[in-house]
PDB file of N, CA and C in Angstrom:
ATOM      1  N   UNK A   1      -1.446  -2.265   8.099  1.00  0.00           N
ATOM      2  CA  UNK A   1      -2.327  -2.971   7.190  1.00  0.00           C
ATOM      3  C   UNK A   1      -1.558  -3.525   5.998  1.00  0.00           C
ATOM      4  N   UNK A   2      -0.481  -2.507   5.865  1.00  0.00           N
ATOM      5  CA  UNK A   2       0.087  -3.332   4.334  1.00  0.00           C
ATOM      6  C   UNK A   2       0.923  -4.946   5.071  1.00  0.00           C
ATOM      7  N   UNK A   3       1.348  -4.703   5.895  1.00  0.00           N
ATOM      8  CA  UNK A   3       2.863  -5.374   6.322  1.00  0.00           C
ATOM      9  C   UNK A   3       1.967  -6.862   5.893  1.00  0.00           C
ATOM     10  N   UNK A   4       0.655  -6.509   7.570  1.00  0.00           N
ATOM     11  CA  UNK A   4      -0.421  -7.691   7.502  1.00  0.00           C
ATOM     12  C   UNK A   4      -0.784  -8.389   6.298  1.00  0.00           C
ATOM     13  N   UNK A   5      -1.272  -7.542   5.618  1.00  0.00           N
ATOM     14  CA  UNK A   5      -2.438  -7.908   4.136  1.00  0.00           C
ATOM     15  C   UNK A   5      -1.127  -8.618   2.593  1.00  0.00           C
ATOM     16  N   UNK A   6      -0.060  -7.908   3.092  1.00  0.00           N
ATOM     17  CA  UNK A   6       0.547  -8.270   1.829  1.00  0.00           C
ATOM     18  C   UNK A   6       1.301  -9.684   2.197  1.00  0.00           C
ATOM     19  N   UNK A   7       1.484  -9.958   3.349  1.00  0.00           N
ATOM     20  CA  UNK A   7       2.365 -11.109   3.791  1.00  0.00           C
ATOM     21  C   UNK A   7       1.158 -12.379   4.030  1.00  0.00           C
ATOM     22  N   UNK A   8      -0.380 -12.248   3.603  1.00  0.00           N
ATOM     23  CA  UNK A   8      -1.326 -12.829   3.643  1.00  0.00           C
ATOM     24  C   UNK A   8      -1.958 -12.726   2.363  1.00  0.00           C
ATOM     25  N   UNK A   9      -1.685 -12.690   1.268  1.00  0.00           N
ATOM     26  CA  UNK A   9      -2.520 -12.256  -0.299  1.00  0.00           C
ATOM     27  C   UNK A   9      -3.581 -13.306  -0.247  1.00  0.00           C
ATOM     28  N   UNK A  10      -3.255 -14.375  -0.055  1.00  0.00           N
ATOM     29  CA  UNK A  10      -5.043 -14.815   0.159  1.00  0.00           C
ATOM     30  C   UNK A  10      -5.698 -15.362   0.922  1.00  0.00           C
ATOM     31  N   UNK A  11      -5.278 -14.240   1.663  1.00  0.00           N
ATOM     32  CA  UNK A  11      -6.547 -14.018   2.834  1.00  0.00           C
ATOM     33  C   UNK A  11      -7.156 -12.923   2.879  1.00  0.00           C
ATOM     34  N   UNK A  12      -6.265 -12.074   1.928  1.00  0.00           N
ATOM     35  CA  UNK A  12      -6.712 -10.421   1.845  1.00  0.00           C
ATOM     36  C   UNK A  12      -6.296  -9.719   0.479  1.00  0.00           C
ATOM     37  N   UNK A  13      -8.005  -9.792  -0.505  1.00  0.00           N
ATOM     38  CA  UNK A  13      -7.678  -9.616  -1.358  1.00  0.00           C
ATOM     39  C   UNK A  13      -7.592  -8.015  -1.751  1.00  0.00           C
ATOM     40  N   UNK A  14      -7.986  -7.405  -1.036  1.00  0.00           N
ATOM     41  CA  UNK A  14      -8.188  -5.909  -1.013  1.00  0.00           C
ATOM     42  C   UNK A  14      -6.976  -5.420   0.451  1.00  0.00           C
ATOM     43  N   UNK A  15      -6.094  -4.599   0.285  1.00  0.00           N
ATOM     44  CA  UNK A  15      -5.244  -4.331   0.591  1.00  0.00           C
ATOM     45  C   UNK A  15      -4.916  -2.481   0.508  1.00  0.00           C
ATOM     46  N   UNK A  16      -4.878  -1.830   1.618  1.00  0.00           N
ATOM     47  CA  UNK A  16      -4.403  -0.286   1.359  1.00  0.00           C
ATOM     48  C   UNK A  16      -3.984   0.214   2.777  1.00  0.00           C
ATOM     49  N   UNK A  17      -3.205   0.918   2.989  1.00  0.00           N
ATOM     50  CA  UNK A  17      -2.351   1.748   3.756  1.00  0.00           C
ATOM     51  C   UNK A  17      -2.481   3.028   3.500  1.00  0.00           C
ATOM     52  N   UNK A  18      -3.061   4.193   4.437  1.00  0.00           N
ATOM     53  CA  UNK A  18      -3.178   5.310   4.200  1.00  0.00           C
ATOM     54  C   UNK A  18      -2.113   6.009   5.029  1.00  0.00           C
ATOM     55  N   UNK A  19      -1.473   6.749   5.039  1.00  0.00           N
ATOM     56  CA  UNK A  19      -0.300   7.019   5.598  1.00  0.00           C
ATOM     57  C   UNK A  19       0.783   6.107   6.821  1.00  0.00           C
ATOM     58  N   UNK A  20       1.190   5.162   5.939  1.00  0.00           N
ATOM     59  CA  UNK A  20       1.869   4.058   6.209  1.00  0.00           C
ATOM     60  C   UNK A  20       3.030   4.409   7.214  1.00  0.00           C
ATOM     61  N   UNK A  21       3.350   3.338   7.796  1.00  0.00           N
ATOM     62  CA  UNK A  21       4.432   3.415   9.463  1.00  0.00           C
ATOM     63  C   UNK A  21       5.563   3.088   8.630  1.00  0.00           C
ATOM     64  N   UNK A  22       5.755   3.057   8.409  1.00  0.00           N
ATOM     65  CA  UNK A  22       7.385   2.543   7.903  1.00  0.00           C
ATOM     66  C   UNK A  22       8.821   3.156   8.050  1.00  0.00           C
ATOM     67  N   UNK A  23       9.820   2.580   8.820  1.00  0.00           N
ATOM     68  CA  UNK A  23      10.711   3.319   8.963  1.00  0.00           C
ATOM     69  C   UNK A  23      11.656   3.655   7.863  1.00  0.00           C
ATOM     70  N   UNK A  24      12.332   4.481   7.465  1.00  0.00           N
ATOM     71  CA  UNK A  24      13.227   4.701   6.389  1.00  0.00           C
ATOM     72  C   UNK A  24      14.682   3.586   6.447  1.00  0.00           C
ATOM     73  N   UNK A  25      15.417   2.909   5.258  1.00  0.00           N
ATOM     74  CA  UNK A  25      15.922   1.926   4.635  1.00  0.00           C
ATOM     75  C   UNK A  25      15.243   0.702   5.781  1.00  0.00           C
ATOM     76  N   UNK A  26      14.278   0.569   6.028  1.00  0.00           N
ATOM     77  CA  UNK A  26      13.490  -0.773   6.537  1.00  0.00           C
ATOM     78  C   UNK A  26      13.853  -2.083   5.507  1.00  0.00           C
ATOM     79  N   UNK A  27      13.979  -3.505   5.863  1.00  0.00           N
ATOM     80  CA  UNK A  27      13.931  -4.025   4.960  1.00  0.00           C
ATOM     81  C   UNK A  27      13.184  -4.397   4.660  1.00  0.00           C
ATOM     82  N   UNK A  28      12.628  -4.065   3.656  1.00  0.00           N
ATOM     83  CA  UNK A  28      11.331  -4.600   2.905  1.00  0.00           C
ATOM     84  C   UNK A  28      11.458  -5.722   2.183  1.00  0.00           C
ATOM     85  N   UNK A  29      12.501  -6.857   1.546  1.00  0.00           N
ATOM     86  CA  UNK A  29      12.745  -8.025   1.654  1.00  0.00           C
ATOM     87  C   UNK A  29      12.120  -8.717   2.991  1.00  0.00           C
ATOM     88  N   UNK A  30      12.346  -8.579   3.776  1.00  0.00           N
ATOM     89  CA  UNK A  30      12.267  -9.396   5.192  1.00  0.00           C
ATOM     90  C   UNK A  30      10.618  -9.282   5.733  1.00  0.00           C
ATOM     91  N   UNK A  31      10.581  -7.946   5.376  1.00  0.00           N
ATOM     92  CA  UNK A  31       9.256  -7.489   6.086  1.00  0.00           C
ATOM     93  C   UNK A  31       7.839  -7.792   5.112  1.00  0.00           C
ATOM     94  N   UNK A  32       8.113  -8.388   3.846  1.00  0.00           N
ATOM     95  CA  UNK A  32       7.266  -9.061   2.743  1.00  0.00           C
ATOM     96  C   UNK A  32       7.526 -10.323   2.100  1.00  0.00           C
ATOM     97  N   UNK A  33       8.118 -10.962   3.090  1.00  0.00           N
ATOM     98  CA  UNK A  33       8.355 -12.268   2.978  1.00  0.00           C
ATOM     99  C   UNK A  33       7.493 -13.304   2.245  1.00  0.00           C
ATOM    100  N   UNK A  34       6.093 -13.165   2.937  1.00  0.00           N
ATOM    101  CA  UNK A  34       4.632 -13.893   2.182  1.00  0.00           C
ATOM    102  C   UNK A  34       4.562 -13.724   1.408  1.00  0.00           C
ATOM    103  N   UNK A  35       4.611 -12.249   0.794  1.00  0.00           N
ATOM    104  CA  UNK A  35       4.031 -11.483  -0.779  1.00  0.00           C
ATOM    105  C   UNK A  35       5.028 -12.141  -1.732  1.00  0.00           C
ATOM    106  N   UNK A  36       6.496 -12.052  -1.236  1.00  0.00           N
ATOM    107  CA  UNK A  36       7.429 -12.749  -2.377  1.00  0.00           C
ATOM    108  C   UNK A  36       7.698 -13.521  -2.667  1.00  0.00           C
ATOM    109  N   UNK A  37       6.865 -14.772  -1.749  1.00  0.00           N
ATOM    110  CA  UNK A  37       7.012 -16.259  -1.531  1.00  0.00           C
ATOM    111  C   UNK A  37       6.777 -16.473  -2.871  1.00  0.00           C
ATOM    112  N   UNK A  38       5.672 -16.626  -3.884  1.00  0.00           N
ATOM    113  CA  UNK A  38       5.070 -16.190  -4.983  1.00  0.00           C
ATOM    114  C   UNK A  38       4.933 -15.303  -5.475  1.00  0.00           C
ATOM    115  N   UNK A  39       5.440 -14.538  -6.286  1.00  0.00           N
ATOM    116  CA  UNK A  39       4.881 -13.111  -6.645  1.00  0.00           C
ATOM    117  C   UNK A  39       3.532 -13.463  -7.741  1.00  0.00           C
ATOM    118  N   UNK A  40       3.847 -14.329  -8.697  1.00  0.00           N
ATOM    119  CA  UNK A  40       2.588 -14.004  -9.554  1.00  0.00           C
ATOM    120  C   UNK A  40       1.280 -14.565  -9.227  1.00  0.00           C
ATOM    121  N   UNK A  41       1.555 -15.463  -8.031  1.00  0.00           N
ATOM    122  CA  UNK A  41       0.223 -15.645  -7.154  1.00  0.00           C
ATOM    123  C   UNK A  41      -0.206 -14.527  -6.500  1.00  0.00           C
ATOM    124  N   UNK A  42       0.609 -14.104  -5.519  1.00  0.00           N
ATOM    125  CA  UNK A  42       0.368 -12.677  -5.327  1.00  0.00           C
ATOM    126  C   UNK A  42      -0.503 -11.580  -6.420  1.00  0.00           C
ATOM    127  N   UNK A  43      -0.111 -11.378  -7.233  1.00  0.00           N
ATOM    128  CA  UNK A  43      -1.006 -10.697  -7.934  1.00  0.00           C
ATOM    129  C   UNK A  43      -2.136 -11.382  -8.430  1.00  0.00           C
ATOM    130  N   UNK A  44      -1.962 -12.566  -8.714  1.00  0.00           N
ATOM    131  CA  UNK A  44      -3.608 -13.391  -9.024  1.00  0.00           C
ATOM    132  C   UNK A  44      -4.798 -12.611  -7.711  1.00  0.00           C
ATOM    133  N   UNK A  45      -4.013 -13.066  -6.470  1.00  0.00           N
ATOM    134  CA  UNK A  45      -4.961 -12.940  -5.302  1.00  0.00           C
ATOM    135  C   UNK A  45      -5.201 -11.637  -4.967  1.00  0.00           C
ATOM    136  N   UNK A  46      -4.603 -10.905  -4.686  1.00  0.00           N
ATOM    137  CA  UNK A  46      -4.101  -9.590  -4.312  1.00  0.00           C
ATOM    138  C   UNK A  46      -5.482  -8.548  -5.980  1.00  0.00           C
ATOM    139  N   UNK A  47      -6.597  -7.838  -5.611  1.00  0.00           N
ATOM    140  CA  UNK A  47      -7.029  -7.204  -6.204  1.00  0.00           C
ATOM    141  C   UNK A  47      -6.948  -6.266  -6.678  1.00  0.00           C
ATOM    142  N   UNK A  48      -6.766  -5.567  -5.271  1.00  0.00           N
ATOM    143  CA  UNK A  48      -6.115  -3.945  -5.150  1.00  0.00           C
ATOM    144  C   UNK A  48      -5.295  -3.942  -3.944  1.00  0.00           C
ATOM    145  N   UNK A  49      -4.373  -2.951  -4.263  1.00  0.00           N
ATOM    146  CA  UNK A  49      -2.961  -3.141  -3.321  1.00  0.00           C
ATOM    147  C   UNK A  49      -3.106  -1.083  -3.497  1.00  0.00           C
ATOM    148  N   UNK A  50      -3.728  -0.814  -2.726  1.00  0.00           N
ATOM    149  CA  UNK A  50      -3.851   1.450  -3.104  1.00  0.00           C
ATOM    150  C   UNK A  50      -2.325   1.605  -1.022  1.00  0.00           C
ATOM    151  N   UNK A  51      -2.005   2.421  -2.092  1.00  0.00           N
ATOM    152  CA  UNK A  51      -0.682   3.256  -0.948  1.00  0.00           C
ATOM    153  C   UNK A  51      -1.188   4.300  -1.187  1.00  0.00           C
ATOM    154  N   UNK A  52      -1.681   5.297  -0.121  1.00  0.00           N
ATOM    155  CA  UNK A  52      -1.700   6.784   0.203  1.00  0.00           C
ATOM    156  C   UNK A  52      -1.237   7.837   1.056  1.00  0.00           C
ATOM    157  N   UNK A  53      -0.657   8.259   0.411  1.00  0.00           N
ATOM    158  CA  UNK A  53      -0.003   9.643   1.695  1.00  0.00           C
ATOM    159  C   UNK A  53      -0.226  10.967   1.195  1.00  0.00           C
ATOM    160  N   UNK A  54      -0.305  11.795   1.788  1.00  0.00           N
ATOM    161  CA  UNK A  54      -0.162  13.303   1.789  1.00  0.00           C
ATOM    162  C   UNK A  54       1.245  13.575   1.422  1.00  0.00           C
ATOM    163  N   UNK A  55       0.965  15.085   0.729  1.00  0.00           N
ATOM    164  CA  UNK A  55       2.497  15.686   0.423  1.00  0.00           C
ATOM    165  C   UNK A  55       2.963  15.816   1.301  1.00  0.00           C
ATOM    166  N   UNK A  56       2.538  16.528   2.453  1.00  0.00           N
ATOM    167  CA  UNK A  56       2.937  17.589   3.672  1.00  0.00           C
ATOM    168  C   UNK A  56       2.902  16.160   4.551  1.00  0.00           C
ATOM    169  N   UNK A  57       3.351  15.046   4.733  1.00  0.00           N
ATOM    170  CA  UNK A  57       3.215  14.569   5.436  1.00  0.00           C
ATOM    171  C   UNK A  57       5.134  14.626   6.380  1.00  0.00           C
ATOM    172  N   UNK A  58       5.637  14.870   5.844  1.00  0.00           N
ATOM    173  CA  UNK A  58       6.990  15.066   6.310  1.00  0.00           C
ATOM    174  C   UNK A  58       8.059  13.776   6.175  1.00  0.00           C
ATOM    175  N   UNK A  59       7.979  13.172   7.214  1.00  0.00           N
ATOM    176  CA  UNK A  59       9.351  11.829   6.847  1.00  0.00           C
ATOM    177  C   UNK A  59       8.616  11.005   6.744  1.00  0.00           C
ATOM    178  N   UNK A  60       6.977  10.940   6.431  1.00  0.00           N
ATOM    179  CA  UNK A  60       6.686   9.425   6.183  1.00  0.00           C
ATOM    180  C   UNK A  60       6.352   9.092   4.527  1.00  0.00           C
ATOM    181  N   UNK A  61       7.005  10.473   3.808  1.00  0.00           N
ATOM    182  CA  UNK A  61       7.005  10.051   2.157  1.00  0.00           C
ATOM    183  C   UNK A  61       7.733   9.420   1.833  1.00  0.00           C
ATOM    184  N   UNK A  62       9.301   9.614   2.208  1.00  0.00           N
ATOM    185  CA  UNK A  62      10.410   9.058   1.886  1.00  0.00           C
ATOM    186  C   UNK A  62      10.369   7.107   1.965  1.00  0.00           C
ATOM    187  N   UNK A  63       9.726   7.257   3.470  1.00  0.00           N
ATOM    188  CA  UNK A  63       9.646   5.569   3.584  1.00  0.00           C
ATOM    189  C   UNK A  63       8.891   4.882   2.582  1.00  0.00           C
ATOM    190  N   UNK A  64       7.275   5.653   2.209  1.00  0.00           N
ATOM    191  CA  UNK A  64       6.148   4.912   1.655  1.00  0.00           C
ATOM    192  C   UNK A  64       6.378   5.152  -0.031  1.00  0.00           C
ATOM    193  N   UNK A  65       7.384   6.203  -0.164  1.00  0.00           N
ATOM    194  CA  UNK A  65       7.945   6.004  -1.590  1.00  0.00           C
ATOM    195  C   UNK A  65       8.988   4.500  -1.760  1.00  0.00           C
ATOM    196  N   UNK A  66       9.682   4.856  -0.826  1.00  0.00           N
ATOM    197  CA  UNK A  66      10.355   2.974  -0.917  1.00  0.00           C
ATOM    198  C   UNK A  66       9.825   1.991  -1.205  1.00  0.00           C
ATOM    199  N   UNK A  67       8.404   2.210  -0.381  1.00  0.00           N
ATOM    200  CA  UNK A  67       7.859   0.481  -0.445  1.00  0.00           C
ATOM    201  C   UNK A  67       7.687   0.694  -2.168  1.00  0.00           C
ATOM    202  N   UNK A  68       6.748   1.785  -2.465  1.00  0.00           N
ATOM    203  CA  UNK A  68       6.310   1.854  -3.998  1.00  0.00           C
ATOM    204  C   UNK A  68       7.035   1.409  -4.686  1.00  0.00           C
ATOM    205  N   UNK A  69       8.135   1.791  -4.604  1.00  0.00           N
ATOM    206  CA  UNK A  69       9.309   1.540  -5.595  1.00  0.00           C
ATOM    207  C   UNK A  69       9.776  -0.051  -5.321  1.00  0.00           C
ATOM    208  N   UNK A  70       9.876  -0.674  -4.014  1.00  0.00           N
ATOM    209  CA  UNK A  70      10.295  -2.309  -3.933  1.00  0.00           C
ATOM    210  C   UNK A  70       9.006  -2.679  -4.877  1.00  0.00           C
ATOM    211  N   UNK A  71       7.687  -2.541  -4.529  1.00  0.00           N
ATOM    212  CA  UNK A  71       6.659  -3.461  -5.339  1.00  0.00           C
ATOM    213  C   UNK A  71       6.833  -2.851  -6.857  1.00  0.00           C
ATOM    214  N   UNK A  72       7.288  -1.945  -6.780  1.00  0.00           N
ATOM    215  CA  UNK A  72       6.717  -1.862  -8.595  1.00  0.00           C
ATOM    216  C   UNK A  72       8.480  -2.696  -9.318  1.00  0.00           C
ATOM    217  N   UNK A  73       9.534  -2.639  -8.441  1.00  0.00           N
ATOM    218  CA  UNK A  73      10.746  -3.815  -8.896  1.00  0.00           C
ATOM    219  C   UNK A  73      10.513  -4.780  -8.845  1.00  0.00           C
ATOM    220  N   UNK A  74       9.448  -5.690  -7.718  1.00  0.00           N
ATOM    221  CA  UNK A  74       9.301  -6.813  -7.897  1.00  0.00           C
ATOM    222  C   UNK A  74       8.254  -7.304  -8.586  1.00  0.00           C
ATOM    223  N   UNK A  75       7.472  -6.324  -9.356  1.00  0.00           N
ATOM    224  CA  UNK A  75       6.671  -6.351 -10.161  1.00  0.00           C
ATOM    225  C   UNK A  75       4.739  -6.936  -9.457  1.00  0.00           C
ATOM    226  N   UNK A  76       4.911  -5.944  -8.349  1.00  0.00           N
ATOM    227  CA  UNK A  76       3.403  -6.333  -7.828  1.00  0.00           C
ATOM    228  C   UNK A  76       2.628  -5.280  -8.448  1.00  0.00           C
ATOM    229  N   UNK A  77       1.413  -5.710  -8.556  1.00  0.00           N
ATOM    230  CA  UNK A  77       1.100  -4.466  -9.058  1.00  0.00           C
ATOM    231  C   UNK A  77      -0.223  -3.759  -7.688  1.00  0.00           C
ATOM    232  N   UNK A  78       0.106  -2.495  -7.775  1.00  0.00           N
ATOM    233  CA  UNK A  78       0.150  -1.501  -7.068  1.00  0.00           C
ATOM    234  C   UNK A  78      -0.694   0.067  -8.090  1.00  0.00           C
ATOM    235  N   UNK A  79      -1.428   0.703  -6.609  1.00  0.00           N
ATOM    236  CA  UNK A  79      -1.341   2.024  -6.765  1.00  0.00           C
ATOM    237  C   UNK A  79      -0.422   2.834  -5.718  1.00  0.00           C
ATOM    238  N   UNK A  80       0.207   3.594  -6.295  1.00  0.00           N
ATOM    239  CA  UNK A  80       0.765   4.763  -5.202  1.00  0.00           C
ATOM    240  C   UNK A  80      -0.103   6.133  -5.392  1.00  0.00           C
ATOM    241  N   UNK A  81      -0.257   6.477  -4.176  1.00  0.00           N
ATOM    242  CA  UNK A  81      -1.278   8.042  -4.356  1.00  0.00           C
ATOM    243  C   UNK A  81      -0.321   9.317  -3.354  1.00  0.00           C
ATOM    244  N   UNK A  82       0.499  10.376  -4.016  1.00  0.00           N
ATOM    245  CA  UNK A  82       0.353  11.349  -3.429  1.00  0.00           C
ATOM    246  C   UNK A  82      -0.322  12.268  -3.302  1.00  0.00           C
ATOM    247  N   UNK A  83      -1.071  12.437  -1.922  1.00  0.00           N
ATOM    248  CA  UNK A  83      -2.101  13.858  -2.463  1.00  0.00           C
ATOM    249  C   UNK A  83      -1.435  14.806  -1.891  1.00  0.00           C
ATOM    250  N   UNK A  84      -1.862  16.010  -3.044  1.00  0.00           N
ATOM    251  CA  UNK A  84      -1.413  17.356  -2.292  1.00  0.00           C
ATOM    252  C   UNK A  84      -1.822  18.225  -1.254  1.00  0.00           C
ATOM    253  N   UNK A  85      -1.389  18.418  -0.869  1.00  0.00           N
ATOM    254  CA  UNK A  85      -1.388  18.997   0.860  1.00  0.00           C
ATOM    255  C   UNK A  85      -2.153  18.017   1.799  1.00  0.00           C
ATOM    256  N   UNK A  86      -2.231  16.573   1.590  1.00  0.00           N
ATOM    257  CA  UNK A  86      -2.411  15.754   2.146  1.00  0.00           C
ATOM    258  C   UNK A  86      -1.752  15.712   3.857  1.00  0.00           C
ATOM    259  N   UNK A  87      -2.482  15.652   4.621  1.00  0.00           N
ATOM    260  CA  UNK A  87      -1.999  15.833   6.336  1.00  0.00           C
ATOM    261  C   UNK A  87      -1.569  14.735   6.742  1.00  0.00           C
ATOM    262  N   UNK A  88      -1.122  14.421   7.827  1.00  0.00           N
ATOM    263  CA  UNK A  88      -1.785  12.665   8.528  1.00  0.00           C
ATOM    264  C   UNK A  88      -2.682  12.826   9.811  1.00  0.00           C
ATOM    265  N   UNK A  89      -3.934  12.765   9.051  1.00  0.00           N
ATOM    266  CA  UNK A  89      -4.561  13.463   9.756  1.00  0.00           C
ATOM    267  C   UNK A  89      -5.894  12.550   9.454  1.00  0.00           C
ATOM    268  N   UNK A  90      -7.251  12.494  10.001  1.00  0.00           N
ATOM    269  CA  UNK A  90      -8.137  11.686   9.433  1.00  0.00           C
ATOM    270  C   UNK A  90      -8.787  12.552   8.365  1.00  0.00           C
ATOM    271  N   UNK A  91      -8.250  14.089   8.370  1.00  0.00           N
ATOM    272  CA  UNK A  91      -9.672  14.351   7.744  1.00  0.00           C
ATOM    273  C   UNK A  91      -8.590  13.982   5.849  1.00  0.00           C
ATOM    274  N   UNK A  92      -7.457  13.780   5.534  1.00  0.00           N
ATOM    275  CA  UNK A  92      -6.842  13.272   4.940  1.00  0.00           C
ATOM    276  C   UNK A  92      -7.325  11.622   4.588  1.00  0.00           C
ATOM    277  N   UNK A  93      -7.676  11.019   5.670  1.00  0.00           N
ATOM    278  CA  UNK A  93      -7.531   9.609   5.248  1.00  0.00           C
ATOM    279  C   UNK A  93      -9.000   9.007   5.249  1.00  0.00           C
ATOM    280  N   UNK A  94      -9.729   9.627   5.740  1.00  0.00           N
ATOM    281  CA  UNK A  94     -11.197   9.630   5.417  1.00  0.00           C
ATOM    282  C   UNK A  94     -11.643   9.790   3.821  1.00  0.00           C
ATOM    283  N   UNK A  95     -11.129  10.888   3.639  1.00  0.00           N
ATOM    284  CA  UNK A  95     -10.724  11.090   1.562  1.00  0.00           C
ATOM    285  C   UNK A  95     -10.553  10.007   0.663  1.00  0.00           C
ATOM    286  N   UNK A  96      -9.293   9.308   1.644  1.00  0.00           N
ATOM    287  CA  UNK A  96      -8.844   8.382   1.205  1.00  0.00           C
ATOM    288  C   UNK A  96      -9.993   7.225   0.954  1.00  0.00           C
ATOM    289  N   UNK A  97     -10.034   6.761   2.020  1.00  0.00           N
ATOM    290  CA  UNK A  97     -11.121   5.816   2.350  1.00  0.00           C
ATOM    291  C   UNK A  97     -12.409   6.274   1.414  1.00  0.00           C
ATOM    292  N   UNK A  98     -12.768   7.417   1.196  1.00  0.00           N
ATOM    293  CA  UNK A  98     -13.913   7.853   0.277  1.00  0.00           C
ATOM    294  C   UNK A  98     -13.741   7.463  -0.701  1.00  0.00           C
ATOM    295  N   UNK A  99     -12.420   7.533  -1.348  1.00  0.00           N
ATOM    296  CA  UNK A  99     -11.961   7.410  -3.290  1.00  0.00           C
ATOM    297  C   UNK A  99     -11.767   5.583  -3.276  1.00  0.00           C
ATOM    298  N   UNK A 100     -11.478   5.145  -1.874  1.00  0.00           N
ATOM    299  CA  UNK A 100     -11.255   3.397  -2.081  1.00  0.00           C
ATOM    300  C   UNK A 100     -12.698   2.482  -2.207  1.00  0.00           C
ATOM    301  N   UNK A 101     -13.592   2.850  -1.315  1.00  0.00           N
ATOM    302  CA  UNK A 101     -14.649   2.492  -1.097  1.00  0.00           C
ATOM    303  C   UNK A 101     -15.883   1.588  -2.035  1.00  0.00           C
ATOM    304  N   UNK A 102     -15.627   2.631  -3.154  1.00  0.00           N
ATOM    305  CA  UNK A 102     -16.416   1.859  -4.125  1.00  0.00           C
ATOM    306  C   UNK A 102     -15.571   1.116  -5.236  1.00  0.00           C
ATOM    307  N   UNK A 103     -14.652   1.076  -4.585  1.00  0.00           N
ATOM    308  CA  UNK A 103     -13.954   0.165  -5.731  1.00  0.00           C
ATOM    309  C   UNK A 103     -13.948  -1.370  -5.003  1.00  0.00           C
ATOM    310  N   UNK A 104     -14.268  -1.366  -3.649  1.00  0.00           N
ATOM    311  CA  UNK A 104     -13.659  -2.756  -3.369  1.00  0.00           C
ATOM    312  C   UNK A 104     -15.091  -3.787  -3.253  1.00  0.00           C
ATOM    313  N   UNK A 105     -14.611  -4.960  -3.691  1.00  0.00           N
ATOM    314  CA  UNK A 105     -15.416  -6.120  -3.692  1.00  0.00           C
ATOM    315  C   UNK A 105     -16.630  -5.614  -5.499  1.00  0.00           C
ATOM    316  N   UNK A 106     -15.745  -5.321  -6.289  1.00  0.00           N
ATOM    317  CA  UNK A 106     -16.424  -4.929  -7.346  1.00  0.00           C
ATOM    318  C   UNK A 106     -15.302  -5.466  -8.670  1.00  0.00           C
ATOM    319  N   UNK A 107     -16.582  -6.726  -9.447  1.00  0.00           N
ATOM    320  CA  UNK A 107     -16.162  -7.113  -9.869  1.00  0.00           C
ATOM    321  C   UNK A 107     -15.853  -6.768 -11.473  1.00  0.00           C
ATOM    322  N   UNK A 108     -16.428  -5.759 -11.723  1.00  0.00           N
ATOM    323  CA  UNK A 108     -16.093  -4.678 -12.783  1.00  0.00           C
ATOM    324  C   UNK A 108     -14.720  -4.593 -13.358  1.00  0.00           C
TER     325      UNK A 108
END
């Protein structure tokens, strides 16, 4: 969902990844090509951009800490969420999806 949504900012203004695929040193230059075409369009379009993972999730922190860290250098703006004792698991990303829910399409 991120790779999709961020390499499309307006087509997709609501954007989140709950325990994200990403392989470790991936290039994330290459693989966000769209998003960096423009960055400060990107954030015009782009509403919410939420990253979530679990602690306990094992080698998929390391990757989804990367991306955090490329967007917050290239200055997108972003949430990163670690939860604690977070699984990859649904009953983890259902949570997730619970805390995103009422935030999206709200113009507040």
């Amino acid at each position: 969902s991120l790779t999709i949504g961020l390499n499309n900012p307006s087509r997709f203004g609501y954007v989140a990844g709950f325990s994200g695929g990403f392989r470790p040193n991936q290039n994330l230059e290459a693989n966000f090509k769209g998003l960096l075409a423009d960055p400060a369009k990107s954030n015009r379009d782009l509403r919410l951009v939420g990253i979530a993972i679990g602690s306990t999730e094992g080698g998929g922190i390391t990757p989804n800490r990367q991306v955090d860290e490329f967007l917050t250098a290239k200055g997108i703006r972003h949430e990163w969420t670690v939860v604690d004792g977070g699984l990859h698991s649904w009953l983890s990303w259902r949570g997730y999806l619970r805390d995103l829910l009422p935030r999206l399409f709200n113009d507040n």
